[in-house]
N, C-alpha and C. Protein backbone atom coordinates (compact mmCIF):
# COMPACT_ATOMS: atom_id res chain seq x y z
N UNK A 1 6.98 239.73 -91.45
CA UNK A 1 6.52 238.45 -91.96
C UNK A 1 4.99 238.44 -91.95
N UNK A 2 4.38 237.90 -93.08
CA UNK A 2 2.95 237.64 -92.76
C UNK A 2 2.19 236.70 -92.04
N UNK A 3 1.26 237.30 -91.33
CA UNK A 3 0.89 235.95 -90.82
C UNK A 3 -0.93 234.84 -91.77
N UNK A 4 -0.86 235.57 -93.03
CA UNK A 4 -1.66 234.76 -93.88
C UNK A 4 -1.01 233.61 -93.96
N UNK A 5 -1.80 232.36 -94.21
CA UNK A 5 -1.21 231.00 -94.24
C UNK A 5 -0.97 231.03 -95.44
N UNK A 6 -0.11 230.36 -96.25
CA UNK A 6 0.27 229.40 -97.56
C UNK A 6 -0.82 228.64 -97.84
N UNK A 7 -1.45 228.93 -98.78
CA UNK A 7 -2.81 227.81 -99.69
C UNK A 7 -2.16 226.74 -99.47
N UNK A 8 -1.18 226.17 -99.96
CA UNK A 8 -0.94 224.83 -99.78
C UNK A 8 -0.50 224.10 -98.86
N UNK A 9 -0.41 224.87 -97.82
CA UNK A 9 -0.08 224.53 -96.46
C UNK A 9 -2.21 224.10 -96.02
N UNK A 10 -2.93 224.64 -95.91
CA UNK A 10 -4.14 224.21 -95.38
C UNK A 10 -4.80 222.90 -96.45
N UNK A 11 -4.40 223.15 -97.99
CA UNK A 11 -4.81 222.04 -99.19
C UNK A 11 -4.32 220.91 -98.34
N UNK A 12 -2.52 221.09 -98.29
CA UNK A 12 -2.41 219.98 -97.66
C UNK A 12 -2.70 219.09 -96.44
N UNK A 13 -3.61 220.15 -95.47
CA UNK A 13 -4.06 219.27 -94.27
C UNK A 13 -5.56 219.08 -94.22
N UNK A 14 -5.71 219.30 -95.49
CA UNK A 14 -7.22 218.78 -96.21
C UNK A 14 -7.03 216.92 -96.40
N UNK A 15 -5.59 216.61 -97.02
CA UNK A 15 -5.68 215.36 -97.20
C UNK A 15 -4.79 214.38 -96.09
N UNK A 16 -4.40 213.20 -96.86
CA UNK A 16 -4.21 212.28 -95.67
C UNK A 16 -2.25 212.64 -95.61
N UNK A 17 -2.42 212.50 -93.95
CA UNK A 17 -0.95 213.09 -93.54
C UNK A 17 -0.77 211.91 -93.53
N UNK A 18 0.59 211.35 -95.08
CA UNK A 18 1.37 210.23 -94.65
C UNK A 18 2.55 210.55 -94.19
N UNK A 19 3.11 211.74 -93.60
CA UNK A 19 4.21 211.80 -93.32
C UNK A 19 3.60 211.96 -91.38
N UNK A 20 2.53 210.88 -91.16
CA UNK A 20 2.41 210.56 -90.04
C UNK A 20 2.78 209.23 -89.57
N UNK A 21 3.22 208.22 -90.63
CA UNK A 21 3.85 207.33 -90.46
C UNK A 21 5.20 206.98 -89.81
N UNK A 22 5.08 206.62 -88.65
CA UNK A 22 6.51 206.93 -88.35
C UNK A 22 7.36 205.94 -89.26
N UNK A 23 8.91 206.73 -89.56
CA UNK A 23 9.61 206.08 -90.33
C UNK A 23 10.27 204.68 -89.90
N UNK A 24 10.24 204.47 -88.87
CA UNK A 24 10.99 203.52 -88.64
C UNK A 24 10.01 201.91 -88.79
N UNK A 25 8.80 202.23 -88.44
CA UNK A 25 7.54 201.51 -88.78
C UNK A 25 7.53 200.99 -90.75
N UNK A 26 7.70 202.35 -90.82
CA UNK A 26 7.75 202.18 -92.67
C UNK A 26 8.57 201.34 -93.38
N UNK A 27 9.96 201.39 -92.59
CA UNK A 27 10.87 200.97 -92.92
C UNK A 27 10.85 199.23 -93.22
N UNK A 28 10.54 198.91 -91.51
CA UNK A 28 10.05 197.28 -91.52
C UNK A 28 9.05 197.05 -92.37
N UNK A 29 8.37 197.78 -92.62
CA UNK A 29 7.03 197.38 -93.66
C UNK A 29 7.73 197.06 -95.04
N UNK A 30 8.74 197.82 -95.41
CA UNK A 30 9.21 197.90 -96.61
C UNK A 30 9.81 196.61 -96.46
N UNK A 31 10.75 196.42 -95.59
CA UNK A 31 11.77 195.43 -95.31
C UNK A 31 10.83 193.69 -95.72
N UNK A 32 9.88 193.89 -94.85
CA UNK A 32 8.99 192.73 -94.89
C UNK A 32 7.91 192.41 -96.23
N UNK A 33 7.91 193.65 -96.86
CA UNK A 33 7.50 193.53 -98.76
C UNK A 33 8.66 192.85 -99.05
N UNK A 34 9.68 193.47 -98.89
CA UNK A 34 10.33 193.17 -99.77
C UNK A 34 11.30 191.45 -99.27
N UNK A 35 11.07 191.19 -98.41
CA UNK A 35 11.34 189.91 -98.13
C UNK A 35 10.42 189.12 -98.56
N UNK A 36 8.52 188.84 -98.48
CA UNK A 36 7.91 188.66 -99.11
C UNK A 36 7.99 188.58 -100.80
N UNK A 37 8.64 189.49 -101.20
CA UNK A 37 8.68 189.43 -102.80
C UNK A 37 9.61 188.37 -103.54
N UNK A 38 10.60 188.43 -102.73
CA UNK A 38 11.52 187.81 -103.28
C UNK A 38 10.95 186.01 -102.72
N UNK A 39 10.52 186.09 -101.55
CA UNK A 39 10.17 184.58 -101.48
C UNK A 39 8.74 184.20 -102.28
N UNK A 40 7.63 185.29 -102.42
CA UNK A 40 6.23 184.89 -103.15
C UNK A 40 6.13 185.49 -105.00
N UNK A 41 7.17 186.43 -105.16
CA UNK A 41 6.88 187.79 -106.37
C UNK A 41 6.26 188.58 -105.33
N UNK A 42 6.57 190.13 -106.43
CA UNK A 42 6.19 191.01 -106.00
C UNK A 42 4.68 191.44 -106.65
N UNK A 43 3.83 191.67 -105.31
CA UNK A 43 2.07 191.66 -105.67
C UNK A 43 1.08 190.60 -106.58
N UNK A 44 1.98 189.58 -105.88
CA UNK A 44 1.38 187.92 -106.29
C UNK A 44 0.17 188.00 -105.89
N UNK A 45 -0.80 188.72 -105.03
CA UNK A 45 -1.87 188.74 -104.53
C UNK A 45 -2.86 189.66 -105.33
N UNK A 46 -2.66 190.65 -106.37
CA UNK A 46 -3.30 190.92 -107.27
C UNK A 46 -3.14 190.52 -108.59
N UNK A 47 -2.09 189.91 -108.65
CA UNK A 47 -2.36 188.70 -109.96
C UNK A 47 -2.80 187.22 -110.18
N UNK A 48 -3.33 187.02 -108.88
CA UNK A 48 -3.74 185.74 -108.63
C UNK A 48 -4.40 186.42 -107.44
N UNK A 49 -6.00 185.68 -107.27
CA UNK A 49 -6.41 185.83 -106.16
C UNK A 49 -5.94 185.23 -105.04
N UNK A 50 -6.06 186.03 -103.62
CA UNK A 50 -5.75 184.89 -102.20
C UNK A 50 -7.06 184.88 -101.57
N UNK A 51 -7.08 183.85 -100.68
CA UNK A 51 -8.25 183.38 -99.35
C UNK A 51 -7.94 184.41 -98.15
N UNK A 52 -8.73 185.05 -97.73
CA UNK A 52 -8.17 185.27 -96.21
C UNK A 52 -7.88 184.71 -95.45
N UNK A 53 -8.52 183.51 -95.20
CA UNK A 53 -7.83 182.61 -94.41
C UNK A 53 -6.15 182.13 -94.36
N UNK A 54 -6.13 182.07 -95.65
CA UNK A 54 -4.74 182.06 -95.50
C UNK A 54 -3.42 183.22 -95.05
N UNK A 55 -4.24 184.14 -94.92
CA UNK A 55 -3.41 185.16 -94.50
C UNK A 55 -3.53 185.36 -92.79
N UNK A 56 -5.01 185.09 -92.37
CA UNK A 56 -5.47 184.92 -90.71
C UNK A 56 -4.26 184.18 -90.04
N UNK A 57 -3.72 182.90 -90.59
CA UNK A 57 -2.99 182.57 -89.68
C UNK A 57 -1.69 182.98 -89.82
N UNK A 58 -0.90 183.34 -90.46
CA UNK A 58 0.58 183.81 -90.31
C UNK A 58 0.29 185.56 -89.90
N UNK A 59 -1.30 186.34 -89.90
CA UNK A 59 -1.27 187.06 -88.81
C UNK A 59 -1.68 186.74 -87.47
N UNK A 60 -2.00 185.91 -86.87
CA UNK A 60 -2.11 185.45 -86.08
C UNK A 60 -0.59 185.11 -84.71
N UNK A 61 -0.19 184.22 -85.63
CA UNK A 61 1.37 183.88 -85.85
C UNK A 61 1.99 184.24 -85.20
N UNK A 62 2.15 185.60 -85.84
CA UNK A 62 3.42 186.27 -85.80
C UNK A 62 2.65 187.67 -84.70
N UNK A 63 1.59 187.81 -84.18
CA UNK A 63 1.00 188.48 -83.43
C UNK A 63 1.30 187.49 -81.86
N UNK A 64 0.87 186.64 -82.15
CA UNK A 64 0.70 185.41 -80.94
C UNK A 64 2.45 185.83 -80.45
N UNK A 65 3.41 185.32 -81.36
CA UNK A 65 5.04 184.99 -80.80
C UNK A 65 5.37 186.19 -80.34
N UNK A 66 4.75 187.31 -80.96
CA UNK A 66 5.36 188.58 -80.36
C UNK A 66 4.72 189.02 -79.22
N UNK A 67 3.52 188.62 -78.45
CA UNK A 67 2.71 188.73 -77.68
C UNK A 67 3.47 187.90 -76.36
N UNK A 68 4.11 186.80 -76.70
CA UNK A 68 4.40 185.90 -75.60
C UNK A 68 5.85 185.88 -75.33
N UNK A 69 6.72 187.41 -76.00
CA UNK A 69 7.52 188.07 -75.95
C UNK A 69 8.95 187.60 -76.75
N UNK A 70 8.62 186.67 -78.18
CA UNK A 70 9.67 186.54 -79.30
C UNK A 70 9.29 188.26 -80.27
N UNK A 71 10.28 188.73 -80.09
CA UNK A 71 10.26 190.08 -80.94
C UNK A 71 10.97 189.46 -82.27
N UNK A 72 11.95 188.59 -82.75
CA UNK A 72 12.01 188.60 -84.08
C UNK A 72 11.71 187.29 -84.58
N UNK A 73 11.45 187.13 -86.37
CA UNK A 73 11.02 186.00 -86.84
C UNK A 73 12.23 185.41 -87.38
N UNK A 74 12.74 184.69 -86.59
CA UNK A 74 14.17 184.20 -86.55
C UNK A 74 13.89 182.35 -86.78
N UNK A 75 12.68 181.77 -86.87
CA UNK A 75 12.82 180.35 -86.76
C UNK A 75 13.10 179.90 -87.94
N UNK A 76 12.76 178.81 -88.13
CA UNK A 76 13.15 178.12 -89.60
C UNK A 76 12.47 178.53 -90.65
N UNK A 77 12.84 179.19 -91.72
CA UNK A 77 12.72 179.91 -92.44
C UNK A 77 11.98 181.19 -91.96
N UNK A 78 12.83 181.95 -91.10
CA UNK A 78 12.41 183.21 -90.71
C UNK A 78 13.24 184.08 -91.61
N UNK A 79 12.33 185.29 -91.65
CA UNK A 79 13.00 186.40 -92.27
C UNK A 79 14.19 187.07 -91.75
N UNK A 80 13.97 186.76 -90.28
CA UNK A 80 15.14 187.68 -89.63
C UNK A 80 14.38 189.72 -89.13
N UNK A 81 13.51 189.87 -89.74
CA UNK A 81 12.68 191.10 -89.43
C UNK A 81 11.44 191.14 -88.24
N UNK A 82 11.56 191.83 -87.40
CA UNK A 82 10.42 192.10 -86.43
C UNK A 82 8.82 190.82 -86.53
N UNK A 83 8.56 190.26 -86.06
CA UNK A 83 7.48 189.82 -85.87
C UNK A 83 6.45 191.02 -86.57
N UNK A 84 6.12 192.07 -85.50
CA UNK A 84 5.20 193.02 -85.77
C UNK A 84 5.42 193.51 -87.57
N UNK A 85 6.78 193.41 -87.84
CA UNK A 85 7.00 194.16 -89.67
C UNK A 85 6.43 192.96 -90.36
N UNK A 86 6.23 191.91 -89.76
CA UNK A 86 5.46 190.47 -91.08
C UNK A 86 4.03 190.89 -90.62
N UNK A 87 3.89 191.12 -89.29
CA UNK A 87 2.34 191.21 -89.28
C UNK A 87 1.72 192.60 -90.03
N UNK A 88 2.21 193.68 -89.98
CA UNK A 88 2.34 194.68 -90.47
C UNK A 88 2.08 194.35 -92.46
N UNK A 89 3.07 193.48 -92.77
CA UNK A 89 2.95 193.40 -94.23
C UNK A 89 2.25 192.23 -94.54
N UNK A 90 1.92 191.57 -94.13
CA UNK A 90 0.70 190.33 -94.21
C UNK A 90 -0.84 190.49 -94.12
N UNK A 91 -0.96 191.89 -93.21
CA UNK A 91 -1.91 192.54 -93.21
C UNK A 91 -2.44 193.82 -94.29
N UNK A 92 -1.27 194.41 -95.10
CA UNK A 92 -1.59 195.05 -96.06
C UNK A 92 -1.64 194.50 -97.25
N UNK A 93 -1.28 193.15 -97.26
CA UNK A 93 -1.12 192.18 -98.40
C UNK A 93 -2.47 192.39 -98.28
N UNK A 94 -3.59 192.02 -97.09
CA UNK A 94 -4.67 191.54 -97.40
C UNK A 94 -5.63 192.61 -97.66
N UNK A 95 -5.26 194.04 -97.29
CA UNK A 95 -5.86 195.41 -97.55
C UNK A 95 -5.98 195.48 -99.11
N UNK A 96 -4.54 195.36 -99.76
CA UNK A 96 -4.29 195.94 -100.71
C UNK A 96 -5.25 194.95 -101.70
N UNK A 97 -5.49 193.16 -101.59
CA UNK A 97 -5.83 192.44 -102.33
C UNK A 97 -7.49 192.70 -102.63
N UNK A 98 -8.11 193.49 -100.66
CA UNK A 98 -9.46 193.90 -100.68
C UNK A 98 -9.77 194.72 -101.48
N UNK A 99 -8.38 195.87 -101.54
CA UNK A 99 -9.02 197.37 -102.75
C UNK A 99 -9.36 196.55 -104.32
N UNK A 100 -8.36 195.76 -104.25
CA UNK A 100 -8.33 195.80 -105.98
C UNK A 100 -9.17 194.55 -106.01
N UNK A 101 -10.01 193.53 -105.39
CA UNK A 101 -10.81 192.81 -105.61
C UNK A 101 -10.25 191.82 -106.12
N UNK A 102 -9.32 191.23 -105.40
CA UNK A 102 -8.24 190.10 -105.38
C UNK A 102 -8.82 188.93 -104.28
N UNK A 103 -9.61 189.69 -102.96
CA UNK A 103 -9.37 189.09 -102.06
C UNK A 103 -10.64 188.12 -101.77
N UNK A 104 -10.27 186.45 -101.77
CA UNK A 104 -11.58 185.32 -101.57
C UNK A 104 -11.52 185.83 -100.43
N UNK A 105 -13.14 186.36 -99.45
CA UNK A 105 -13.82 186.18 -98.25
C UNK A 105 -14.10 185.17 -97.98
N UNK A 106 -13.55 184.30 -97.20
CA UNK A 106 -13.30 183.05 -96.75
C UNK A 106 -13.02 183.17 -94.98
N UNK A 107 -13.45 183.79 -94.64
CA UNK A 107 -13.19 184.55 -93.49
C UNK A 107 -14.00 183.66 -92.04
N UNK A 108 -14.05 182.85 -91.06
CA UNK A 108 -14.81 182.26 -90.10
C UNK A 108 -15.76 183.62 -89.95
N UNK A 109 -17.06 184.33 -90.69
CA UNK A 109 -17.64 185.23 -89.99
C UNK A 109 -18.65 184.74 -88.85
N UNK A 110 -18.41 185.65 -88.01
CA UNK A 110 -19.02 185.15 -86.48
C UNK A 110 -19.81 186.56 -86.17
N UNK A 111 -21.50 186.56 -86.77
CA UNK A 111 -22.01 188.12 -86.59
C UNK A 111 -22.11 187.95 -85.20
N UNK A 112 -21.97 187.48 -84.40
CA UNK A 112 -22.42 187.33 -82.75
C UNK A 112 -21.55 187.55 -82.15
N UNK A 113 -20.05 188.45 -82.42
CA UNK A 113 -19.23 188.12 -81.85
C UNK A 113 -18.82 189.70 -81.06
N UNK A 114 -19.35 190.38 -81.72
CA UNK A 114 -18.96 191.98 -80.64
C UNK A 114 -20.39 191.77 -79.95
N UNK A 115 -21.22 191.14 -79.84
CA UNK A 115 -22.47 191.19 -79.00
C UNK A 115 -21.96 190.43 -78.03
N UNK A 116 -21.48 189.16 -78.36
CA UNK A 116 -20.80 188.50 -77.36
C UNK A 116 -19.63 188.93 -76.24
N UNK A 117 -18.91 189.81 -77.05
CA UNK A 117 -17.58 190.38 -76.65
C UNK A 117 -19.08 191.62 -75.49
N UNK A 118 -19.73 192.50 -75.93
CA UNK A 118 -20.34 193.39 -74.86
C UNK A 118 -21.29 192.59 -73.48
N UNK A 119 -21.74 191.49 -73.77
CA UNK A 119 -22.31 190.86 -72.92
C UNK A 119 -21.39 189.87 -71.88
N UNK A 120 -20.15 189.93 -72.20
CA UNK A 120 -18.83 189.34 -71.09
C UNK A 120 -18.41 190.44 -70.51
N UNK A 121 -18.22 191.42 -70.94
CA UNK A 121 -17.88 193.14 -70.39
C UNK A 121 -18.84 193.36 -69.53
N UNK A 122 -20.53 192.73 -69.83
CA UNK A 122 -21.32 193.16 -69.08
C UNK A 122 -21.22 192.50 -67.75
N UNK A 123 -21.16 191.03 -67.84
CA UNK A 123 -20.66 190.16 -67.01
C UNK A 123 -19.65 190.67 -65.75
N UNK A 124 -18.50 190.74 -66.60
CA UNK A 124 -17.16 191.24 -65.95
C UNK A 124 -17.48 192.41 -64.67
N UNK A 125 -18.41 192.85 -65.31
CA UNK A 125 -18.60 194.18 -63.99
C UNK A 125 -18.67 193.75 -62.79
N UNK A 126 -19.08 192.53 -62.28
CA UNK A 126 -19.58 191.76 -61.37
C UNK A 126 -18.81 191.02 -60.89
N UNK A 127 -17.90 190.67 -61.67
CA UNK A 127 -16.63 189.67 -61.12
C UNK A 127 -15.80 189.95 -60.09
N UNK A 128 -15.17 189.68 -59.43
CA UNK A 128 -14.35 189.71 -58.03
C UNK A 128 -13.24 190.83 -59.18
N UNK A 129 -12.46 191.96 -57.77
CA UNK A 129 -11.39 192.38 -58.76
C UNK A 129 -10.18 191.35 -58.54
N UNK A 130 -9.39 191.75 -59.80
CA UNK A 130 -7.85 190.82 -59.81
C UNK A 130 -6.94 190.81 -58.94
N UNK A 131 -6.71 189.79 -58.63
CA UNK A 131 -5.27 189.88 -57.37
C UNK A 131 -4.65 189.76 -58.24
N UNK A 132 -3.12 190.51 -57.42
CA UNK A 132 -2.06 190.73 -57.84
C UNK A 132 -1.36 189.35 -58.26
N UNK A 133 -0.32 188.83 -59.41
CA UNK A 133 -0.07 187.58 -59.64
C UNK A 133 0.89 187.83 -58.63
């Protein structure tokens, strides 16, 4: 057997490995397009512009419920799919609307806010450590 590599074996790790996606991740993503489509159309967000804002809070949302340990979006008019698969596709709604220049910046920008975030870190060094709850 040789041990020269296959050209298209190195071409291909020249570009982007999507078969690093794990599938099961993909899957909910799909799941949650496609629940999205049928309740908004499918890629209503590049045929009509959206706000970010309006997308901030149902990621928020659905980050927050899954954080405070609801894993599915089961409430009134829930999809029935993972929390994380709406946040997941609510968030590429707003990727995909940025590429194609769909998307109103409407965004609370706060330039003070990773300066702020390093000067509480700086703080923190100093603070008593945590007792155990």
């Amino acid at each position: 057997m040789s041990t020269v590599e296959n050209p298209k074996a190195a071409a291909g790790r020249a570009k982007v490995n999507m078969g690093a996606i794990p599938p099961i991740s993909l899957i909910y993503l799909a799941g949650a397009h496609d629940y999205g489509a049928c309740k908004y159309s499918v890629r209503n967000w590049v045929e009509k512009p959206i706000r970010a804002r309006d997308y901030v809070a149902p990621m928020m949302r659905h980050l927050t419920q899954w954080a405070s340990g609801e894993d599915i979006d089961d409430g009134p008019g829930g999809s029935g799919l993972p929390h994380l698969a709406m946040l997941m596709a609510t968030a590429s709604v707003v990727l995909d609307a940025w590429a194609h220049g769909t998307l109103e910046d409407d965004r609370l920008k706060t330039p003070e806010f990773t300066e702020t975030m390093r000067r509480i870190a700086e703080l923190k060094k100093g603070w008593p450590a945590p007792t155990a709850a």
